[in-house]
ModelCIF file with pLDDT and N, C-alpha, C, O atoms, coordinates in Angstrom:
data_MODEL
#
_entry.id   MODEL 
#
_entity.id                         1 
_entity.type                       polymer 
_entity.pdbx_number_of_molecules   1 
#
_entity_poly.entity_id                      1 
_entity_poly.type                           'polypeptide(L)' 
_entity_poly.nstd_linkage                   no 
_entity_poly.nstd_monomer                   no 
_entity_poly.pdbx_seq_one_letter_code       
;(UNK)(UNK)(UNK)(UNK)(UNK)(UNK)(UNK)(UNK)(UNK)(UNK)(UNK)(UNK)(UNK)(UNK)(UNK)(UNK)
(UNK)(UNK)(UNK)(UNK)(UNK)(UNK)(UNK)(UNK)(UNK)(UNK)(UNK)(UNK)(UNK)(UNK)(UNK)(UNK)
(UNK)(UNK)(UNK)(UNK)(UNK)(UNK)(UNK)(UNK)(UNK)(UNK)(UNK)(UNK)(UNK)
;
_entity_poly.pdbx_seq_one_letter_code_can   XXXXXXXXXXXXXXXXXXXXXXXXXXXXXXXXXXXXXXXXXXXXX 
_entity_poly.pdbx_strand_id                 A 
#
loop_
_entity_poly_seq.entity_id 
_entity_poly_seq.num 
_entity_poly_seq.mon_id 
_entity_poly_seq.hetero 
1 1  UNK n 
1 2  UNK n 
1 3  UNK n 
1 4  UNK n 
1 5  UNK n 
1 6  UNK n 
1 7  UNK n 
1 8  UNK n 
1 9  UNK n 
1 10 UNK n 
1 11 UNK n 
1 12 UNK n 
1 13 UNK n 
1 14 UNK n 
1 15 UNK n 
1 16 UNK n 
1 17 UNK n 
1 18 UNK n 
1 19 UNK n 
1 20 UNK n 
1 21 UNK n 
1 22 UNK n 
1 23 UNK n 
1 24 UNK n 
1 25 UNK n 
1 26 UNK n 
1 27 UNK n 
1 28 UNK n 
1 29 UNK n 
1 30 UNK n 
1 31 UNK n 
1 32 UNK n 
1 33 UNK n 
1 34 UNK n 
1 35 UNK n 
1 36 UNK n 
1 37 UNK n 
1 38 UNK n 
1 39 UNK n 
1 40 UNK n 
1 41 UNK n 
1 42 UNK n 
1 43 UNK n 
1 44 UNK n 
1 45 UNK n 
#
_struct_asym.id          A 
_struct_asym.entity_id   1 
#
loop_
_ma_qa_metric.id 
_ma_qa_metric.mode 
_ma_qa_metric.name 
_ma_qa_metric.software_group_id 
_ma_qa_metric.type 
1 global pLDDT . pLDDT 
2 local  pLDDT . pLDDT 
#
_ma_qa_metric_global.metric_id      1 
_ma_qa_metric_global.metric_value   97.11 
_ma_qa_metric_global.model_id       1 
_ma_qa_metric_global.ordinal_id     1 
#
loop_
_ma_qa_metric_local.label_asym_id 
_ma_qa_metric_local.label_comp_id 
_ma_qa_metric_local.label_seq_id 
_ma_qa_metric_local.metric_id 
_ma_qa_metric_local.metric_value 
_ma_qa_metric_local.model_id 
_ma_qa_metric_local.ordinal_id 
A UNK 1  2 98.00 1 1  
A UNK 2  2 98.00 1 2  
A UNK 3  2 98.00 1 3  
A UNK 4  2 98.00 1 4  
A UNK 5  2 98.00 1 5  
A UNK 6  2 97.00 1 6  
A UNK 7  2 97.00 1 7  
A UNK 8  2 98.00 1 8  
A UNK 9  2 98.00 1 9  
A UNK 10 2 98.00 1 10 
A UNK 11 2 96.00 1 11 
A UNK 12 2 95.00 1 12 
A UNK 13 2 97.00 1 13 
A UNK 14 2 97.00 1 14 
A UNK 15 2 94.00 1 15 
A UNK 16 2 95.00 1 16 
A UNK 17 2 93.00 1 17 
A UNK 18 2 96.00 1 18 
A UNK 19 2 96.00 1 19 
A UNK 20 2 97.00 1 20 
A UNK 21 2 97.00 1 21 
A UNK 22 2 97.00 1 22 
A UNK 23 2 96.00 1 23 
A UNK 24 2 96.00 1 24 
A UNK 25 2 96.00 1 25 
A UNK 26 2 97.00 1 26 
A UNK 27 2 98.00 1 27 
A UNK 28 2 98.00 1 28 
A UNK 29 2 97.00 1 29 
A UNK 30 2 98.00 1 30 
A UNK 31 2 98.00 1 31 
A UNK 32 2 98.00 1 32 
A UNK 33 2 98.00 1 33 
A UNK 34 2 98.00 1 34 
A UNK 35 2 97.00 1 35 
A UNK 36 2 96.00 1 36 
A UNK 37 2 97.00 1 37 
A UNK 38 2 98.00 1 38 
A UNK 39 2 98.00 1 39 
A UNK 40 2 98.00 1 40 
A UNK 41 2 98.00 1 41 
A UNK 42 2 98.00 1 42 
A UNK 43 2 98.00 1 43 
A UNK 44 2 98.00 1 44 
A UNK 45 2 98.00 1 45 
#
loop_
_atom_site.group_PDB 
_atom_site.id 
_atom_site.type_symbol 
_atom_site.label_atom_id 
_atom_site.label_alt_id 
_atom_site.label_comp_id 
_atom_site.label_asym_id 
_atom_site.label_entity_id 
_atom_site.label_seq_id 
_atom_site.pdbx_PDB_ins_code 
_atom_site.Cartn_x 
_atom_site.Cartn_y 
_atom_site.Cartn_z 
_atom_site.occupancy 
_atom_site.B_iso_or_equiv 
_atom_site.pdbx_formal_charge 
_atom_site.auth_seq_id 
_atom_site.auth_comp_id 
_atom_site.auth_asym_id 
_atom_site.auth_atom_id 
_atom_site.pdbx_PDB_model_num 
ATOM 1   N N  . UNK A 1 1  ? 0.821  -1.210  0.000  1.00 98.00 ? 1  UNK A N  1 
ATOM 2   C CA . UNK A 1 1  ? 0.000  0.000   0.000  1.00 98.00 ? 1  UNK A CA 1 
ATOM 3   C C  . UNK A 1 1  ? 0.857  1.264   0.000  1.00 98.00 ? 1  UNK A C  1 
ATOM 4   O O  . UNK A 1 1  ? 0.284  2.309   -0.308 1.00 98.00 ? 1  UNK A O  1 
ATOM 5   N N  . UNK A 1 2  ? 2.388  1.311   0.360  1.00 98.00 ? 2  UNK A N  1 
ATOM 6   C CA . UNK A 1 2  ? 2.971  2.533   0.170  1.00 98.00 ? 2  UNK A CA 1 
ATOM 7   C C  . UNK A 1 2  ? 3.778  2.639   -1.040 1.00 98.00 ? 2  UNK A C  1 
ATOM 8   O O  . UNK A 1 2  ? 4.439  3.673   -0.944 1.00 98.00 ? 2  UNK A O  1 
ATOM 9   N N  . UNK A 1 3  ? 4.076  1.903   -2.374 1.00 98.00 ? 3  UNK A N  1 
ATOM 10  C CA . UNK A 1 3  ? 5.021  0.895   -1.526 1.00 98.00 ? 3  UNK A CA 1 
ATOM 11  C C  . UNK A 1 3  ? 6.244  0.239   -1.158 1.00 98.00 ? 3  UNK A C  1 
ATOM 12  O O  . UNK A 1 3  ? 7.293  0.530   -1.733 1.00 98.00 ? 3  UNK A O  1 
ATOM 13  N N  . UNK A 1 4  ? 6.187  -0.778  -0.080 1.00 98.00 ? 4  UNK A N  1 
ATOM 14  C CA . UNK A 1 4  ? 7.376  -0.955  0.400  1.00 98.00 ? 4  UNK A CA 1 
ATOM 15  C C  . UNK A 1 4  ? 7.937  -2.202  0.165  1.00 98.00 ? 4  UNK A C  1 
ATOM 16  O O  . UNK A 1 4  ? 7.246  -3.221  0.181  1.00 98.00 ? 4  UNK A O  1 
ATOM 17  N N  . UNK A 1 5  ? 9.281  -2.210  -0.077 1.00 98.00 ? 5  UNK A N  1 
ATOM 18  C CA . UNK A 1 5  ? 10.092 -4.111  -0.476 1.00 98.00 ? 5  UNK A CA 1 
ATOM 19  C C  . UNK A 1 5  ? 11.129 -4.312  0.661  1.00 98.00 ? 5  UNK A C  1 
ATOM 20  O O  . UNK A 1 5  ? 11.691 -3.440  1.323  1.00 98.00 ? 5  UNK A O  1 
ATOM 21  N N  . UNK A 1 6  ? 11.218 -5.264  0.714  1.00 97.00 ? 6  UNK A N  1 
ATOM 22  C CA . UNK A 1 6  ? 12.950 -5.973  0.970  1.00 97.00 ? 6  UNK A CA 1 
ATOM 23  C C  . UNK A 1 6  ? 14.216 -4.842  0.821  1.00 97.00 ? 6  UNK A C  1 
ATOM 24  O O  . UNK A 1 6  ? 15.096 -4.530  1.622  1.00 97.00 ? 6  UNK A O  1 
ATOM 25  N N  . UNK A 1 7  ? 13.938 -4.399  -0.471 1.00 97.00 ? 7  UNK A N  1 
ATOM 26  C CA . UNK A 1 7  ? 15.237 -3.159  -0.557 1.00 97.00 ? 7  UNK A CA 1 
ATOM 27  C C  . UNK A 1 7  ? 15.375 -1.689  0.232  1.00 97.00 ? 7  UNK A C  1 
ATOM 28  O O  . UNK A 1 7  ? 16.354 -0.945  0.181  1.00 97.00 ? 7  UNK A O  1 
ATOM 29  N N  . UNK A 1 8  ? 13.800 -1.411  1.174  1.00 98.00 ? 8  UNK A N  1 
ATOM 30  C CA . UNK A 1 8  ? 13.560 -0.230  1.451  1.00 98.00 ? 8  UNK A CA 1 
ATOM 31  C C  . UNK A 1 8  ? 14.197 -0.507  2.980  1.00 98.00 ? 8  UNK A C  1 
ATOM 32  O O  . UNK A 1 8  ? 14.651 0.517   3.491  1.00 98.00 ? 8  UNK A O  1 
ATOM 33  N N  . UNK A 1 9  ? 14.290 -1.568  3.690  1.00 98.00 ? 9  UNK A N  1 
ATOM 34  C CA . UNK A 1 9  ? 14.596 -1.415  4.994  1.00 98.00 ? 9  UNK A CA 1 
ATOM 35  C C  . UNK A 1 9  ? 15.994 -1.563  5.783  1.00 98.00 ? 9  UNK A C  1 
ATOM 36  O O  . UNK A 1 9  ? 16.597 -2.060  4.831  1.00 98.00 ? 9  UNK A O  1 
ATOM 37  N N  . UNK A 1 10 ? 16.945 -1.509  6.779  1.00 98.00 ? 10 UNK A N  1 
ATOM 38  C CA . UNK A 1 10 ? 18.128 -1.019  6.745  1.00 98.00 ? 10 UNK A CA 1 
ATOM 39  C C  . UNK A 1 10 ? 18.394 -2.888  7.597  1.00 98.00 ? 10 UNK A C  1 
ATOM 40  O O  . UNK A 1 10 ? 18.689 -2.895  8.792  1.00 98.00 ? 10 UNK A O  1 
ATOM 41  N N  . UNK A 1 11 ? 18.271 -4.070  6.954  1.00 96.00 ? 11 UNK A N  1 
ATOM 42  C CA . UNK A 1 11 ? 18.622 -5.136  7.460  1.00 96.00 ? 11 UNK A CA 1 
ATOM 43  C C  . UNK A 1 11 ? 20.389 -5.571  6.921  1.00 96.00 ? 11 UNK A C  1 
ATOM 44  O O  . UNK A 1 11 ? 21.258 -6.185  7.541  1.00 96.00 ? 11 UNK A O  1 
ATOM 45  N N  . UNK A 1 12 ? 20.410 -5.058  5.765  1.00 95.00 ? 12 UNK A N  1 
ATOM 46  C CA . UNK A 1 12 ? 21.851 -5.332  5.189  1.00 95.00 ? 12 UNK A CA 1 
ATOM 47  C C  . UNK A 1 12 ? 22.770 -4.437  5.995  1.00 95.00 ? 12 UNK A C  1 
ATOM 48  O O  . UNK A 1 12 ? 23.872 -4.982  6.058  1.00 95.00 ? 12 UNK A O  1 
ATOM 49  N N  . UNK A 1 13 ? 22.753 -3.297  6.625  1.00 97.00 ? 13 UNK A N  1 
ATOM 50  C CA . UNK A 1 13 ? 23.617 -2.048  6.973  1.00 97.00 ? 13 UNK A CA 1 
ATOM 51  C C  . UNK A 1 13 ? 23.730 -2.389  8.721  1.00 97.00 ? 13 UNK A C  1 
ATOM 52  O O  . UNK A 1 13 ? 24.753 -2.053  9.317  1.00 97.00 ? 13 UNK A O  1 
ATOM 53  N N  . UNK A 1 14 ? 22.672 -3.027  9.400  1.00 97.00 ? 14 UNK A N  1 
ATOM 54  C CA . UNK A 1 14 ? 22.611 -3.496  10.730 1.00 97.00 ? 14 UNK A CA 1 
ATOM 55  C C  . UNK A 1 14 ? 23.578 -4.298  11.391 1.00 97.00 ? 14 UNK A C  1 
ATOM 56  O O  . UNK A 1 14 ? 23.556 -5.525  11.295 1.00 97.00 ? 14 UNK A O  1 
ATOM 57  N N  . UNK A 1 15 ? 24.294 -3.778  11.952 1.00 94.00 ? 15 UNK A N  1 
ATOM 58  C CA . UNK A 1 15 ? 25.968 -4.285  12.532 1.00 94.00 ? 15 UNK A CA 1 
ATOM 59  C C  . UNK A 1 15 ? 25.975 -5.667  13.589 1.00 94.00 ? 15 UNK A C  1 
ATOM 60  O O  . UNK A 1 15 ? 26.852 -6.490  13.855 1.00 94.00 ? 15 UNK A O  1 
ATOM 61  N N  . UNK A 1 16 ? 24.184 -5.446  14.164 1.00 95.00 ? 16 UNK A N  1 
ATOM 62  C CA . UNK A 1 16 ? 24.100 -6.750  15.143 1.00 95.00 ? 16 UNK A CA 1 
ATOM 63  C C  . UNK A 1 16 ? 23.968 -7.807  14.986 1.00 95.00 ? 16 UNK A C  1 
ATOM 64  O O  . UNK A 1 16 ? 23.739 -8.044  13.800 1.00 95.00 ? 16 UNK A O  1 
ATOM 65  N N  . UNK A 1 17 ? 24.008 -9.306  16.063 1.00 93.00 ? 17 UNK A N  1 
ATOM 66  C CA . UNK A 1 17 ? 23.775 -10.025 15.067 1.00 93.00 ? 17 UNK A CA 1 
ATOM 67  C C  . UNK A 1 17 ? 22.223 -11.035 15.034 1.00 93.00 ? 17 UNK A C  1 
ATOM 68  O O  . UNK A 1 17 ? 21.986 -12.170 14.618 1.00 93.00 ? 17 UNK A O  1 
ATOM 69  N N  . UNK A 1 18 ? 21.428 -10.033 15.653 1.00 96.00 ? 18 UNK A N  1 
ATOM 70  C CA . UNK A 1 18 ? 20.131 -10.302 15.407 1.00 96.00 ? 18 UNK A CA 1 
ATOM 71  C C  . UNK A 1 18 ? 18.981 -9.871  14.913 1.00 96.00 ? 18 UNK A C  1 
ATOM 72  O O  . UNK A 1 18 ? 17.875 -10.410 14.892 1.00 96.00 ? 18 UNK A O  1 
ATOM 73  N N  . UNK A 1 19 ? 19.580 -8.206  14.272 1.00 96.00 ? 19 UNK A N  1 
ATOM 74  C CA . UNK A 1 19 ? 19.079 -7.509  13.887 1.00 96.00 ? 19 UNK A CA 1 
ATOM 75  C C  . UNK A 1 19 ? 18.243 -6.199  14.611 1.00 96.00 ? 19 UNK A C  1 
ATOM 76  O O  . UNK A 1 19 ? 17.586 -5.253  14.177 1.00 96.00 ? 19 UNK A O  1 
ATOM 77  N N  . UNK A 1 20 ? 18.615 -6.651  15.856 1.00 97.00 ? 20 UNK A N  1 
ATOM 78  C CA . UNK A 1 20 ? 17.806 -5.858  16.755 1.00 97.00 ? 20 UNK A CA 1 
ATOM 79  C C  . UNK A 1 20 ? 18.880 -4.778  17.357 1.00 97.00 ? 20 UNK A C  1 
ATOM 80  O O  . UNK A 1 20 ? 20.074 -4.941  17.104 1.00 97.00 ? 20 UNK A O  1 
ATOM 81  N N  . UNK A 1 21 ? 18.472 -3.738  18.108 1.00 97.00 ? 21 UNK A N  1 
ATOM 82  C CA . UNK A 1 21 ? 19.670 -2.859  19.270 1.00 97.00 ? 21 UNK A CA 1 
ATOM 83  C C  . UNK A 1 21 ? 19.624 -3.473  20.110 1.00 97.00 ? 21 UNK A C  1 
ATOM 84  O O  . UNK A 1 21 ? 18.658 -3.750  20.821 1.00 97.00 ? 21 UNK A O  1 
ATOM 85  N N  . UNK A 1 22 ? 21.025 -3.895  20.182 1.00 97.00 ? 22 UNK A N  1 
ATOM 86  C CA . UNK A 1 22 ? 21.327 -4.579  21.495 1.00 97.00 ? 22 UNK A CA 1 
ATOM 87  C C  . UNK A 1 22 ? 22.359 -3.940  22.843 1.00 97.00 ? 22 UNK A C  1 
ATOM 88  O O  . UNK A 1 22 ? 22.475 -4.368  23.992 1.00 97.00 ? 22 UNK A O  1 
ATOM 89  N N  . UNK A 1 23 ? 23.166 -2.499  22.016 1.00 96.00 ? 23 UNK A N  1 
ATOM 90  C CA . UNK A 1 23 ? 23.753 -2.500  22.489 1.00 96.00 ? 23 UNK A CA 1 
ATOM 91  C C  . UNK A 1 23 ? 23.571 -0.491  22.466 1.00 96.00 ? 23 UNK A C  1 
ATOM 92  O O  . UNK A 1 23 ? 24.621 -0.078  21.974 1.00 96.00 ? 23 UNK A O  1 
ATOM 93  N N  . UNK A 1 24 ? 23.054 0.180   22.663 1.00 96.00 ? 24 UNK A N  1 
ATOM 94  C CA . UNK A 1 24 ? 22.460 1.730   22.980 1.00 96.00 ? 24 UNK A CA 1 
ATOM 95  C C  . UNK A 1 24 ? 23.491 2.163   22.983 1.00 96.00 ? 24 UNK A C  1 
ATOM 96  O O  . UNK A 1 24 ? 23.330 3.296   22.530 1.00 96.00 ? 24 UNK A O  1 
ATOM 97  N N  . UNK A 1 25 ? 25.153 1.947   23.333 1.00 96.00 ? 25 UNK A N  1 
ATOM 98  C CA . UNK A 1 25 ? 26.277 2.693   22.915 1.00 96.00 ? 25 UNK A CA 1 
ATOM 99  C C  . UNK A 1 25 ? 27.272 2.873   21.941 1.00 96.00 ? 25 UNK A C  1 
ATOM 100 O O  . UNK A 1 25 ? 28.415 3.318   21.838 1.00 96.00 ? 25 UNK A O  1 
ATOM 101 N N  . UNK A 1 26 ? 26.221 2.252   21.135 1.00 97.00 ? 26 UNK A N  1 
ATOM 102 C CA . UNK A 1 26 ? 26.857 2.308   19.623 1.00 97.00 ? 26 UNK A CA 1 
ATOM 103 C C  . UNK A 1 26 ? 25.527 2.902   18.318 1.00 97.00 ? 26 UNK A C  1 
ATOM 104 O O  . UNK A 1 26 ? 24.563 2.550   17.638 1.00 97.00 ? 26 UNK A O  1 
ATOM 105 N N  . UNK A 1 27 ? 26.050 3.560   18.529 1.00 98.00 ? 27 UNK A N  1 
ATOM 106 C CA . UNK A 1 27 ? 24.985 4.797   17.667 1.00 98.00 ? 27 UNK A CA 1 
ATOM 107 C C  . UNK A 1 27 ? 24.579 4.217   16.230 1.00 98.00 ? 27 UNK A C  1 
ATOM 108 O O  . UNK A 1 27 ? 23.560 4.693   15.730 1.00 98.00 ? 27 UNK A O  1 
ATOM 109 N N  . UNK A 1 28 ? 25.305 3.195   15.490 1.00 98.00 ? 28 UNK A N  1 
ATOM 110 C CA . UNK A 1 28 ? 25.381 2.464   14.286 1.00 98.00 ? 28 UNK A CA 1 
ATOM 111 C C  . UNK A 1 28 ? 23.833 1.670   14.671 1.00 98.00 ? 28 UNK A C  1 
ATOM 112 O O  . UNK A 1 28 ? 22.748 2.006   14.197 1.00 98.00 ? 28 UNK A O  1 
ATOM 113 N N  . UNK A 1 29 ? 24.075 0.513   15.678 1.00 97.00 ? 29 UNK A N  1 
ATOM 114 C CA . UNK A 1 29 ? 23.088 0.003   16.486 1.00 97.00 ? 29 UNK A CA 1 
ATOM 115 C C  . UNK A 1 29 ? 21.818 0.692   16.251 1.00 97.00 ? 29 UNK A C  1 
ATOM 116 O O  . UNK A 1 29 ? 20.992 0.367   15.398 1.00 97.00 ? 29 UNK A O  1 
ATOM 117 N N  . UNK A 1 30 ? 21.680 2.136   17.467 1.00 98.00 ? 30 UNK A N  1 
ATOM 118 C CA . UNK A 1 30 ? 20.605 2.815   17.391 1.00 98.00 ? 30 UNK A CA 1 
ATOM 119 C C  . UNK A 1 30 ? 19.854 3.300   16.195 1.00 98.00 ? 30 UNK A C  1 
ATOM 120 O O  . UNK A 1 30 ? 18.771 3.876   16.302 1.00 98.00 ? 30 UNK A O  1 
ATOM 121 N N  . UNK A 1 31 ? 20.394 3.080   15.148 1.00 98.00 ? 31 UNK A N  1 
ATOM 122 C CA . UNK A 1 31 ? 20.189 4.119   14.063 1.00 98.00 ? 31 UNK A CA 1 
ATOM 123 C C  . UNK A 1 31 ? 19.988 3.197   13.052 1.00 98.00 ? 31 UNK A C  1 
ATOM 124 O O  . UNK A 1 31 ? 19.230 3.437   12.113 1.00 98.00 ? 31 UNK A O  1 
ATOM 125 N N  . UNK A 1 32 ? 21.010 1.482   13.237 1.00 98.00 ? 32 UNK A N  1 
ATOM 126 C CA . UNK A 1 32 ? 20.435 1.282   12.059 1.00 98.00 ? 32 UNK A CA 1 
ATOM 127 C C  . UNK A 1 32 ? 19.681 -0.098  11.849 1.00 98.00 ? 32 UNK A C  1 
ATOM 128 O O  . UNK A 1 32 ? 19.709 -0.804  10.841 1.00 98.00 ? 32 UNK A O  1 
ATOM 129 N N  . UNK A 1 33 ? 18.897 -0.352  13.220 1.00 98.00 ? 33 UNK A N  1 
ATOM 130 C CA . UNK A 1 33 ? 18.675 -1.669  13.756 1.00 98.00 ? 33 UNK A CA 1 
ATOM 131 C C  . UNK A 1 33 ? 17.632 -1.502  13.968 1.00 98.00 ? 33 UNK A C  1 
ATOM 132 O O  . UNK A 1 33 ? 17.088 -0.403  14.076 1.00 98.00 ? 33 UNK A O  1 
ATOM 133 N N  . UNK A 1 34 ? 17.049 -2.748  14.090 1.00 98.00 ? 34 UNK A N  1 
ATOM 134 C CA . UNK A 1 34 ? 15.307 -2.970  14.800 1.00 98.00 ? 34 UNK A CA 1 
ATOM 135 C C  . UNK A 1 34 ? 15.356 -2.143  15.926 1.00 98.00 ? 34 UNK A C  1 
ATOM 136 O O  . UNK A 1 34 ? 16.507 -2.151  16.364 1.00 98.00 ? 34 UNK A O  1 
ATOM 137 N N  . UNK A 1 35 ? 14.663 -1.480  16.545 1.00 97.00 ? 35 UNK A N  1 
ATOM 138 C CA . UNK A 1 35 ? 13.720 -0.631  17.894 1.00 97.00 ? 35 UNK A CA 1 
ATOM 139 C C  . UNK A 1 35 ? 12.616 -1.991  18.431 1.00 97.00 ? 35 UNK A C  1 
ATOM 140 O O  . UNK A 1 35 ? 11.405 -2.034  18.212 1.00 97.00 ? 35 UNK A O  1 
ATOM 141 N N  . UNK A 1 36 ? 13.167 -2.686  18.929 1.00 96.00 ? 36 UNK A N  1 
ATOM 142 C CA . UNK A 1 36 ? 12.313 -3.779  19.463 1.00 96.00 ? 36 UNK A CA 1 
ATOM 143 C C  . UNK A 1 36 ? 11.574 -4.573  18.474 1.00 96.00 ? 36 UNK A C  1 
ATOM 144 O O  . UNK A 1 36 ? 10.543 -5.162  18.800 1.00 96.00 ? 36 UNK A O  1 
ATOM 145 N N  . UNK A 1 37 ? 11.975 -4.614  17.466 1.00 97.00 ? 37 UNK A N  1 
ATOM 146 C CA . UNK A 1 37 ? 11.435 -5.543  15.958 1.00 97.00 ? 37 UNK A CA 1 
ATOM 147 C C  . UNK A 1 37 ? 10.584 -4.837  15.162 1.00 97.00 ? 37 UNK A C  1 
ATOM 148 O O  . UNK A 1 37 ? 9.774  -5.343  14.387 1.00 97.00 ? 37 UNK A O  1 
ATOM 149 N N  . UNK A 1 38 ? 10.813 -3.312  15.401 1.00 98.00 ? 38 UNK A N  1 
ATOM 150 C CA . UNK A 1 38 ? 10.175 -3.172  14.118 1.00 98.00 ? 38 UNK A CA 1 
ATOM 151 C C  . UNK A 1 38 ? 11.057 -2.718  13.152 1.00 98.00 ? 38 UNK A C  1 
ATOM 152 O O  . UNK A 1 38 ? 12.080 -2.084  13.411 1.00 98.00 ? 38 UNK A O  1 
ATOM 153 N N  . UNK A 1 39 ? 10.607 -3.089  11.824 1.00 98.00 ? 39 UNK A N  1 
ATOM 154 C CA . UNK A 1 39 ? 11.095 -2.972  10.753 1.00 98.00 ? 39 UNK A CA 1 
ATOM 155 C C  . UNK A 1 39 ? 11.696 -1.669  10.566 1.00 98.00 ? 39 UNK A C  1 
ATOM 156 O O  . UNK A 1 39 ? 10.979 -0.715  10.262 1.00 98.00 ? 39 UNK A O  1 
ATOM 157 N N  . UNK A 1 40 ? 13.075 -1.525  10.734 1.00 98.00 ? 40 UNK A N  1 
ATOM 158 C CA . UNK A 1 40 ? 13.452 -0.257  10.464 1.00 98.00 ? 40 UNK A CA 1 
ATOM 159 C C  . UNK A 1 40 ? 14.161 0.278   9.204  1.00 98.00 ? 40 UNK A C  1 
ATOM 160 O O  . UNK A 1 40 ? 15.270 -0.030  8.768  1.00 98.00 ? 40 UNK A O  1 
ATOM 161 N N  . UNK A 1 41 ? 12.858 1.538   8.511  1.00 98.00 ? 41 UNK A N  1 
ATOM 162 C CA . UNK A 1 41 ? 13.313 1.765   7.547  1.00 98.00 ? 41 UNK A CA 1 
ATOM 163 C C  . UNK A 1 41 ? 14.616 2.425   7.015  1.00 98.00 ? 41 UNK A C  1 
ATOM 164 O O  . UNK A 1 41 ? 15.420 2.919   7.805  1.00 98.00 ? 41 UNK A O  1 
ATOM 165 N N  . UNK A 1 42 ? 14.840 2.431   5.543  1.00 98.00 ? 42 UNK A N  1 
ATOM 166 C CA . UNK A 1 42 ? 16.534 2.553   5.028  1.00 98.00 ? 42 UNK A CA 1 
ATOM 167 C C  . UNK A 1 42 ? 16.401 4.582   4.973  1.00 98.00 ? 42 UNK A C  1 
ATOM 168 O O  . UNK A 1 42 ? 16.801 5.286   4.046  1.00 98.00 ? 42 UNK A O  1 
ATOM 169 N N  . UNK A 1 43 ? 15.965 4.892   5.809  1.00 98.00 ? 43 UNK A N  1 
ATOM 170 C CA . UNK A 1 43 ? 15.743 6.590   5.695  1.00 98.00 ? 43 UNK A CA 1 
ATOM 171 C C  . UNK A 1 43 ? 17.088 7.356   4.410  1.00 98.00 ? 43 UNK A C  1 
ATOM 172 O O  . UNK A 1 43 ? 16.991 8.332   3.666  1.00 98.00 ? 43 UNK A O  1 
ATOM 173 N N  . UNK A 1 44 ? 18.396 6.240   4.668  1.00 98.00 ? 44 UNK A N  1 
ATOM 174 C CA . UNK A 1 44 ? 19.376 6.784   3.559  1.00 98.00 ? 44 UNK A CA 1 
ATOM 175 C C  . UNK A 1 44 ? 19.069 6.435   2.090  1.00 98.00 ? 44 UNK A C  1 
ATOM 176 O O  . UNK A 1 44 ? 19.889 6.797   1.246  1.00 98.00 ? 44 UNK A O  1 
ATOM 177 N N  . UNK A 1 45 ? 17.960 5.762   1.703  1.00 98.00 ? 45 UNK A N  1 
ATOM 178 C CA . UNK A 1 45 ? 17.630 5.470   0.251  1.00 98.00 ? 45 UNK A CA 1 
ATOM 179 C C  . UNK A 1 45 ? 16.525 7.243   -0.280 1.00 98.00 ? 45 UNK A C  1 
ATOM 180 O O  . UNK A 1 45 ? 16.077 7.374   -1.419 1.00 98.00 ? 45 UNK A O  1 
#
């Protein structure tokens, strides 16, 4: 409905290794990782 793919969200660029923030002192983490599983979009596309 917007729309959105596989290529729009930041899972390739996510440094952790579950995809989630695991670790709040690494700003890479915060910025480019799940927020508690949600899908976080690629805001740099």
């Amino acid at each position: 409905a917007v729309p959105y793919s596989g290529w729009d969200f930041n899972d390739s660029i996510c440094k952790s290794e579950n995809g989630e923030i695991n670790d709040y002192n690494d700003i890479y983490q915060v910025r480019d990782c799940r927020l508690v599983g949600l899908l976080d979009l690629a805001l740099g596309k």
